[in-house]
C-alpha atoms as a PDB file:
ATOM      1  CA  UNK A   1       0.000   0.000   0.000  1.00  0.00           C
ATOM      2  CA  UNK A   2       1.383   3.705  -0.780  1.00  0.00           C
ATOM      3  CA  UNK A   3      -0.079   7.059  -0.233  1.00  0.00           C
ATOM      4  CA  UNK A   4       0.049  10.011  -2.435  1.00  0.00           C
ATOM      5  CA  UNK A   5      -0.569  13.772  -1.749  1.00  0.00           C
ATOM      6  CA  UNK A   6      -1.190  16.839  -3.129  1.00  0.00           C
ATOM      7  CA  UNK A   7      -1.733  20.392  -1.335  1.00  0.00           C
ATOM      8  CA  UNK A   8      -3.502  22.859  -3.158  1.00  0.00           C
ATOM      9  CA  UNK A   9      -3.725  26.547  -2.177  1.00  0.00           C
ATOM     10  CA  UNK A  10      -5.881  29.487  -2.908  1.00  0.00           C
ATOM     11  CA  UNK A  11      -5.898  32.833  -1.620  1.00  0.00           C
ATOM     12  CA  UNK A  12      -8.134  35.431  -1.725  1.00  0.00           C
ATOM     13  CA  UNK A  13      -7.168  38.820  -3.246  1.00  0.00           C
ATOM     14  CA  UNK A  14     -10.228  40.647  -3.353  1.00  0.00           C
ATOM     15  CA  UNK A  15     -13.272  41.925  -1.651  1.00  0.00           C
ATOM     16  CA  UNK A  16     -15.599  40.443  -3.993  1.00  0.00           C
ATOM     17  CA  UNK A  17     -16.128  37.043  -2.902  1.00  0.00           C
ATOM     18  CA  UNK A  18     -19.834  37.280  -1.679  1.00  0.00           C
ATOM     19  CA  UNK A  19     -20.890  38.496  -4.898  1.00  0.00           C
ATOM     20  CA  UNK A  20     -18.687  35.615  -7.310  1.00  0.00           C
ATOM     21  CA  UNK A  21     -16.601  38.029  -8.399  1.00  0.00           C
ATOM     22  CA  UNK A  22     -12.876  36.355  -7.337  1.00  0.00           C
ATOM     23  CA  UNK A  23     -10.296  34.963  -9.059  1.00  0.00           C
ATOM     24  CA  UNK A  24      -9.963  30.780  -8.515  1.00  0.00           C
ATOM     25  CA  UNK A  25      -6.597  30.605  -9.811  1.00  0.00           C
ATOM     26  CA  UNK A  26      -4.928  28.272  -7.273  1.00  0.00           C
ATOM     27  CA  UNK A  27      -1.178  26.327  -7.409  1.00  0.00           C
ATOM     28  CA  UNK A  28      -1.293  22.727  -6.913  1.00  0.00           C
ATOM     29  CA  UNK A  29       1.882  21.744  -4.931  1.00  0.00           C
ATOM     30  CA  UNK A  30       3.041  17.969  -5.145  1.00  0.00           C
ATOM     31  CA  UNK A  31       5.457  15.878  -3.380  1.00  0.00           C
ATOM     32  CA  UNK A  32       8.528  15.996  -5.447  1.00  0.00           C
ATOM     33  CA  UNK A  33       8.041  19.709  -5.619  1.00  0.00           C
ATOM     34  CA  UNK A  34       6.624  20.136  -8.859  1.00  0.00           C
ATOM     35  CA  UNK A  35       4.102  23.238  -8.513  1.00  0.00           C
ATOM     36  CA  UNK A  36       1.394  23.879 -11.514  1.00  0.00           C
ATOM     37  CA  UNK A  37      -0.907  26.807 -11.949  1.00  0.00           C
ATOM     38  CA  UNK A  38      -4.361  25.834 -11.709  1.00  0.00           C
ATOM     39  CA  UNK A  39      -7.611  27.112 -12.529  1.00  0.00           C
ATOM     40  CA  UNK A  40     -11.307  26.650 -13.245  1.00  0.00           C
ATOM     41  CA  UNK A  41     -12.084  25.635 -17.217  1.00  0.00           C
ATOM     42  CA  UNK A  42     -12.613  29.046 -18.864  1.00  0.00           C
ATOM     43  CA  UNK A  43     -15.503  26.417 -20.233  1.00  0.00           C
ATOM     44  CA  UNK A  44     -17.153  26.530 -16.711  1.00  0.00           C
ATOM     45  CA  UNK A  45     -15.470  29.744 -15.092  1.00  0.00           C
ATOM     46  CA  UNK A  46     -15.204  32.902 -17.624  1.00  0.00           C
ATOM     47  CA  UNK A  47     -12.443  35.018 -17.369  1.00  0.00           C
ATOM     48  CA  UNK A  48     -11.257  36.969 -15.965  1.00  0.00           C
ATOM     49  CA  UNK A  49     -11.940  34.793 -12.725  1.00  0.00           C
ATOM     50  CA  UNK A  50     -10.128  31.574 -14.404  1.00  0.00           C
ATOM     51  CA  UNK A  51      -6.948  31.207 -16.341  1.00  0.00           C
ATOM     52  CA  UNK A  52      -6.713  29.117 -19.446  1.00  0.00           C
ATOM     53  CA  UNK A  53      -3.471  29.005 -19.155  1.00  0.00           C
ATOM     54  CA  UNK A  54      -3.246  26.855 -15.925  1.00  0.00           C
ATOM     55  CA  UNK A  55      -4.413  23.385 -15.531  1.00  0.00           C
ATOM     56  CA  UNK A  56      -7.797  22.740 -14.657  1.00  0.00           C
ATOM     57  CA  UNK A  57      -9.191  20.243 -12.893  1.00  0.00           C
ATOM     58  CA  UNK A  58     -10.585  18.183 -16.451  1.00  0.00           C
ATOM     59  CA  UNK A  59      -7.274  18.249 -17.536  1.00  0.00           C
ATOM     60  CA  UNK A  60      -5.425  17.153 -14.770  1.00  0.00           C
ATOM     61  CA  UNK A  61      -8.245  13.966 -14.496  1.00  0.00           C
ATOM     62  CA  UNK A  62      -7.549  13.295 -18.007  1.00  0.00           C
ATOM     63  CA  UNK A  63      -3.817  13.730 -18.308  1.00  0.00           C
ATOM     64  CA  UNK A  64      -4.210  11.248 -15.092  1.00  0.00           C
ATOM     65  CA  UNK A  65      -5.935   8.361 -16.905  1.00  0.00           C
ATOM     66  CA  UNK A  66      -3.702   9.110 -20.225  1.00  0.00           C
ATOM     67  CA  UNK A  67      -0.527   8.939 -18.169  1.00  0.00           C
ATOM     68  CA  UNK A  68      -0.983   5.869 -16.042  1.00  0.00           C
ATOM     69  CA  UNK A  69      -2.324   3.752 -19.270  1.00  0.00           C
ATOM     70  CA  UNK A  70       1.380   4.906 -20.665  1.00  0.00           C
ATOM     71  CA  UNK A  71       3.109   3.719 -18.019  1.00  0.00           C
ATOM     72  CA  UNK A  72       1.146   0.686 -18.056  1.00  0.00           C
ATOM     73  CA  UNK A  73       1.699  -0.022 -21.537  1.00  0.00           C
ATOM     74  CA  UNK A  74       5.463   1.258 -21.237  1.00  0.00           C
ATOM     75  CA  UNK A  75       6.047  -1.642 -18.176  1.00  0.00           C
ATOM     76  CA  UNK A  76       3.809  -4.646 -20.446  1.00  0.00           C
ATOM     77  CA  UNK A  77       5.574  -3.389 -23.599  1.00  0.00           C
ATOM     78  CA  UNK A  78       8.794  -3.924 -21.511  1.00  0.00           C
ATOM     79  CA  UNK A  79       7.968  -7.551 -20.237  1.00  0.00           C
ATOM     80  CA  UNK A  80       7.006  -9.117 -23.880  1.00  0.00           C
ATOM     81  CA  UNK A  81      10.116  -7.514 -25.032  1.00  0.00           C
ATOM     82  CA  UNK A  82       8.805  -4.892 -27.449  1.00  0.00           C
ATOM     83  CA  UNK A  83      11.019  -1.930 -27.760  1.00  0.00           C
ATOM     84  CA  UNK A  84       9.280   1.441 -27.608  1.00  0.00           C
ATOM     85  CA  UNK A  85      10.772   4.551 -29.307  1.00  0.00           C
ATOM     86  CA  UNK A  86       8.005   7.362 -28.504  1.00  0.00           C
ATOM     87  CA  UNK A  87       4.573   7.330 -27.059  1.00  0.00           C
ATOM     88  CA  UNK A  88       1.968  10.085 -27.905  1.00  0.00           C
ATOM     89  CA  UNK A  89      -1.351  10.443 -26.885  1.00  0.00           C
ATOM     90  CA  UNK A  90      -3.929  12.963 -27.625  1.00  0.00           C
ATOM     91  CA  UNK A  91      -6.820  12.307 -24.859  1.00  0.00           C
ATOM     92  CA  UNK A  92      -9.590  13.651 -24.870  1.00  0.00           C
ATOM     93  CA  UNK A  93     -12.662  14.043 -22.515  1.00  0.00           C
ATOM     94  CA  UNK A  94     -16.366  14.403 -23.055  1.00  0.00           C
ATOM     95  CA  UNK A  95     -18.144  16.125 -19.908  1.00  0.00           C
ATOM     96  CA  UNK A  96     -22.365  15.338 -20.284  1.00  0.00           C
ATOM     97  CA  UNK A  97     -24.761  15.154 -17.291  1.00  0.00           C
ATOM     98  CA  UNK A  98     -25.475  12.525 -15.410  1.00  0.00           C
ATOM     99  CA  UNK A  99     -29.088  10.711 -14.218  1.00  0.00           C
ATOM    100  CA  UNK A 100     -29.318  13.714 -11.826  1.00  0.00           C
ATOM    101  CA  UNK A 101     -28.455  16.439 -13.844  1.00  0.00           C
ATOM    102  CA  UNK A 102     -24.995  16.785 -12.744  1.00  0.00           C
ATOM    103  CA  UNK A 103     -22.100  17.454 -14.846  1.00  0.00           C
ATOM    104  CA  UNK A 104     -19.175  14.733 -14.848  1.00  0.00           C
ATOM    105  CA  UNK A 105     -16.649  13.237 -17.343  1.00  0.00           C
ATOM    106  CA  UNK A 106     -18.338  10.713 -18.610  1.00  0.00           C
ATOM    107  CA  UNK A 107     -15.590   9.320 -21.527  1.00  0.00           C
ATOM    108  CA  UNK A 108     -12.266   9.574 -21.670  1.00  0.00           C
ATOM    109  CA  UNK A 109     -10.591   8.803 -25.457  1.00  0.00           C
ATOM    110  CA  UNK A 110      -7.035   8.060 -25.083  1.00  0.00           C
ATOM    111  CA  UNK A 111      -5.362   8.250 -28.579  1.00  0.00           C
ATOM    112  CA  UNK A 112      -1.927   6.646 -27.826  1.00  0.00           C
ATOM    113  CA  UNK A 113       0.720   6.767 -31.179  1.00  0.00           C
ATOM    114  CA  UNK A 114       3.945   4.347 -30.415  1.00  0.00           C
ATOM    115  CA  UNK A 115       6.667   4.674 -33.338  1.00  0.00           C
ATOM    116  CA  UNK A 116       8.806   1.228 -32.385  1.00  0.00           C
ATOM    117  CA  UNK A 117      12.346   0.726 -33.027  1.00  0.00           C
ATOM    118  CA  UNK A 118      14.354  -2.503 -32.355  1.00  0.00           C
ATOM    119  CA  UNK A 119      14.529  -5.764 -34.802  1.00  0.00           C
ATOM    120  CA  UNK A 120      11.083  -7.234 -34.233  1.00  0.00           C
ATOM    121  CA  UNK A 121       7.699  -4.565 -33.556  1.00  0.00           C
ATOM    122  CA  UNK A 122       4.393  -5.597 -32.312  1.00  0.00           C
ATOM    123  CA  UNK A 123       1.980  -6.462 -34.705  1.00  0.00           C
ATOM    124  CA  UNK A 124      -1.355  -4.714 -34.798  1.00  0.00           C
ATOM    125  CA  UNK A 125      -3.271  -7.396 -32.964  1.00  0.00           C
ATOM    126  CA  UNK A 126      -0.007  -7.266 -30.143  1.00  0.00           C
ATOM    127  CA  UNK A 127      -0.537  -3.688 -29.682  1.00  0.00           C
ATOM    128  CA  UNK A 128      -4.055  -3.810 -29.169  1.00  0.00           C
ATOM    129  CA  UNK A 129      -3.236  -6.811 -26.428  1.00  0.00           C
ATOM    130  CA  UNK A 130      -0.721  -4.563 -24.707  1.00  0.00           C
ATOM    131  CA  UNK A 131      -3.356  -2.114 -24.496  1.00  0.00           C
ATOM    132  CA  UNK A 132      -5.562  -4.418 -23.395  1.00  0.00           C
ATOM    133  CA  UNK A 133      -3.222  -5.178 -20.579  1.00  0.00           C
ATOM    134  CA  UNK A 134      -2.147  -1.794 -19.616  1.00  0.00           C
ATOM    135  CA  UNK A 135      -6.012  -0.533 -19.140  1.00  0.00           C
ATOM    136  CA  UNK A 136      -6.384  -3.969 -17.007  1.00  0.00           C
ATOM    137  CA  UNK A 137      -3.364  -2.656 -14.637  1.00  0.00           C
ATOM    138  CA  UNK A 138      -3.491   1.330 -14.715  1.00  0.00           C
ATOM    139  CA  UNK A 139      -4.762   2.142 -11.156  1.00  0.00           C
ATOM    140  CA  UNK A 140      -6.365   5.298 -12.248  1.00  0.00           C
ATOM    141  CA  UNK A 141      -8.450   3.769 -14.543  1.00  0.00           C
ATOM    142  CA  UNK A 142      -9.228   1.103 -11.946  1.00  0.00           C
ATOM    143  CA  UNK A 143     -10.198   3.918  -9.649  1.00  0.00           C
ATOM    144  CA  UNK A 144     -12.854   5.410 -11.967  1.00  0.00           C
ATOM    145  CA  UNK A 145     -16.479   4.803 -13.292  1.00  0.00           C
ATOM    146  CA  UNK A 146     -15.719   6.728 -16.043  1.00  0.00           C
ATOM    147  CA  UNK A 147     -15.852   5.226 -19.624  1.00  0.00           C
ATOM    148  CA  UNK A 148     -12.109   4.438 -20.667  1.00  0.00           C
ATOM    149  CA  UNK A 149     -11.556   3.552 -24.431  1.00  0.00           C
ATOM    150  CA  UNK A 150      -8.773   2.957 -25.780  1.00  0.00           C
ATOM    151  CA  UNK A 151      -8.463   3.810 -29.783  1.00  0.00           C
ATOM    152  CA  UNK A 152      -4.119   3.248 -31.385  1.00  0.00           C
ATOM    153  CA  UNK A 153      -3.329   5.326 -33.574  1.00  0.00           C
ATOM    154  CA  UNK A 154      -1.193   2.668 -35.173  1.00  0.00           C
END
């Protein structure tokens, strides 16, 4: 068993809070002492009170599920001997409402692209098995009700 952390702080810089006019720009702090901006979606928060720049909380769930299926696939890749060059993926996220109205990412696309070097790549039908195996193991994924497909771009 492990346990993971992240601190995130806010502060507020205005007197407008009661009437929702505040900034919720926040840094999320983690425990190798990586710190990233974060904000609302300027899709749920306009500015001037969120940031597009910074990472908001769909992207951060997404890049989540995206990374641990790469590191999955990296470590299954690894143990049927298949030798990896890059990996790419372009993930994407579909928020809809739920059975009570509420919003919620419902689907996650990953779109992973591996360019293979080495004498012998996977075929097709291998890389869709890796994949297969990597979504079995990635503890994110595992963690979630979310919808998790996984569609190779090669």
């Amino acid at each position: 068993m492990s346990k993971h952390t992240a601190i995130v702080r806010w502060k507020n810089h205005g007197p407008d809070f009661l009437s929702r006019r505040y900034s919720r720009e926040h840094s999320l702090h983690f425990d190798g002492g990586a710190v990233i901006p974060g904000s609302p979606s300027p899709q749920i928060v306009p500015s001037p009170w969120s940031n597009p720049a910074a990472v908001d909380p769909e992207e951060a769930f997404i890049a989540s599920v995206s990374s641990c299926h790469m590191l999955c696939f990296l470590h299954v890749a690894c143990d049927a001997g298949f030798l990896p060059e890059s990996y790419d993926d372009a993930a994407e996220g579909l928020m809809t409402k739920n059975e009570r109205g509420s919003l919620w990412i419902s689907q996650i696309t990953l779109h992973p692209s591996i360019a293979w070097c080495g004498d012998k790549p996977p075929t097709a039908s291998e890389v869709k098995h890796l994949h297969h195996l990597a979504h079995e193991q990635c503890f994110i994924a595992n963690s979630i009700k979310t919808d998790v497909i996984v569609q190779p771009g090669n």
